[in-house]
C-alpha atoms as a PDB file:
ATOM      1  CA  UNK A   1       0.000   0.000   0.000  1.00  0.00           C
ATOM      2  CA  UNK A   2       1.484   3.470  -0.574  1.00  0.00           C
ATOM      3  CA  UNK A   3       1.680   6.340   1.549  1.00  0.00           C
ATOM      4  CA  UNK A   4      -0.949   8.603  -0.229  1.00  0.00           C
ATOM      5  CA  UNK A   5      -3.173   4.919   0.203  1.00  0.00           C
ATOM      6  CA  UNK A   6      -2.312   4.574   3.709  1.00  0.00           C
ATOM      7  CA  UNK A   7      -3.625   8.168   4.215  1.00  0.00           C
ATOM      8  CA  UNK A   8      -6.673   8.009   2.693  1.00  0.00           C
ATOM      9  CA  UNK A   9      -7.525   5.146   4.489  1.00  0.00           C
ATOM     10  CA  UNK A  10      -6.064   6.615   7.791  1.00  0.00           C
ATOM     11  CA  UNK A  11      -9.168   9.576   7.125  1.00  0.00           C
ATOM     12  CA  UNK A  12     -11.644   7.517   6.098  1.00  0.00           C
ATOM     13  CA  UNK A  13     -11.222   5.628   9.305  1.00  0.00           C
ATOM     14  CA  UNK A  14     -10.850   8.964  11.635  1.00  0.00           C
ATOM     15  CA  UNK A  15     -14.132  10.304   9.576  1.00  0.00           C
ATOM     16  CA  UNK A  16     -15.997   6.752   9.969  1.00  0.00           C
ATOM     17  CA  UNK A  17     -15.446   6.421  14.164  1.00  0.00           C
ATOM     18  CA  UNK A  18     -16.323   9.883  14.547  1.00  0.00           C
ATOM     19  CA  UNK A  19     -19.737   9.256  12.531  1.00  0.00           C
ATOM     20  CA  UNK A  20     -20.294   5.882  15.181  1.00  0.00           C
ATOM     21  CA  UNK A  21     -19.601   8.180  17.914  1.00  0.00           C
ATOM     22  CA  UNK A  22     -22.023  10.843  17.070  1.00  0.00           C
ATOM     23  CA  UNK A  23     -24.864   8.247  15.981  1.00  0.00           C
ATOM     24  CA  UNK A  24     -24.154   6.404  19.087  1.00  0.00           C
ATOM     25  CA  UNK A  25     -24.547   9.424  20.875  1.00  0.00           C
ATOM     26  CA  UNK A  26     -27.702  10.294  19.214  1.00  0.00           C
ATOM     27  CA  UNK A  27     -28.904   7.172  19.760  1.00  0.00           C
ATOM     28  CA  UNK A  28     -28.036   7.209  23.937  1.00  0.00           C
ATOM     29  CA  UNK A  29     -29.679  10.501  24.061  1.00  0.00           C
ATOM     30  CA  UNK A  30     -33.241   9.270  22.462  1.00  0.00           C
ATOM     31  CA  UNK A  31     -32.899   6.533  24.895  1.00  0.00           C
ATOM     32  CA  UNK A  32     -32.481   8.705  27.887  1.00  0.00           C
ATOM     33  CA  UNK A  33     -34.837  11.011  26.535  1.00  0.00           C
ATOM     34  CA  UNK A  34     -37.689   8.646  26.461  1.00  0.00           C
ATOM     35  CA  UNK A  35     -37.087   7.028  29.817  1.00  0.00           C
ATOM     36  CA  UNK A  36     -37.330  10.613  31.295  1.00  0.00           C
ATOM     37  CA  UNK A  37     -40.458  11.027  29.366  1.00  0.00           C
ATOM     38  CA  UNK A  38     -42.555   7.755  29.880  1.00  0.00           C
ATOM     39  CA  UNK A  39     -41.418   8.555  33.866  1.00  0.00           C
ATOM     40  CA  UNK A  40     -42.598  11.928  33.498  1.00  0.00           C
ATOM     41  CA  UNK A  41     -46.264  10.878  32.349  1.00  0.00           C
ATOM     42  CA  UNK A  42     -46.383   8.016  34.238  1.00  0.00           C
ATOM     43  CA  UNK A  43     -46.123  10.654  37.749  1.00  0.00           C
ATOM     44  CA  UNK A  44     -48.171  13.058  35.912  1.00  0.00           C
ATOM     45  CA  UNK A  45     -50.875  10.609  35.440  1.00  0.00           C
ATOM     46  CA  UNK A  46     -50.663   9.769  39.147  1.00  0.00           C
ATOM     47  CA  UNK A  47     -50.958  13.406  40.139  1.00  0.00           C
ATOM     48  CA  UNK A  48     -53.619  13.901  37.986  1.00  0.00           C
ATOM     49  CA  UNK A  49     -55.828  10.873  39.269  1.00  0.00           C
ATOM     50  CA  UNK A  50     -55.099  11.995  42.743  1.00  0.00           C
ATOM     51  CA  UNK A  51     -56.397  15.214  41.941  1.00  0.00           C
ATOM     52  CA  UNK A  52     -59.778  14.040  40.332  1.00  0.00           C
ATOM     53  CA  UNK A  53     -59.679  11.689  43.889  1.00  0.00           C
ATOM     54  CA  UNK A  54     -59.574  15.489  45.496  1.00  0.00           C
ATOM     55  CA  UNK A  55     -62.285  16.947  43.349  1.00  0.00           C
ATOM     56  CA  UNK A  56     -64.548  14.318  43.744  1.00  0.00           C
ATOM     57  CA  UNK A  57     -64.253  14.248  47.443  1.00  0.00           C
ATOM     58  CA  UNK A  58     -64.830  18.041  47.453  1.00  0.00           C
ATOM     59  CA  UNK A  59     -67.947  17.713  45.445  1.00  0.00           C
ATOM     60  CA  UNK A  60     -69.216  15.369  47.429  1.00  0.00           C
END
């Protein structure tokens, strides 16, 4: 292989990890986003039963 080879294939591997890295980034980050999201409505379905619990109570 020659040494103009050997650099182009040197880049293409630099350019290549740094294109996993950001996708596996990406990818982490839609993970974490939707755990923080299904927790989020699963408490703000709580809260909002309690709070029909509350009304209905009042009404009463």
């Amino acid at each position: 292989m020659t040494d103009s080879q050997r650099e182009k294939l040197t880049k293409l591997e630099k350019a290549l990890d740094t294109e996993k890295k950001d996708h596996d980034k990406q990818k982490k980050e839609e993970k974490s986003q939707n755990g923080f999201t299904k927790f989020f409505v699963r408490n703000n379905g709580a809260f909002s039963s309690k709070k029909r619990q509350e009304q209905q109570e009042i009404e009463r």
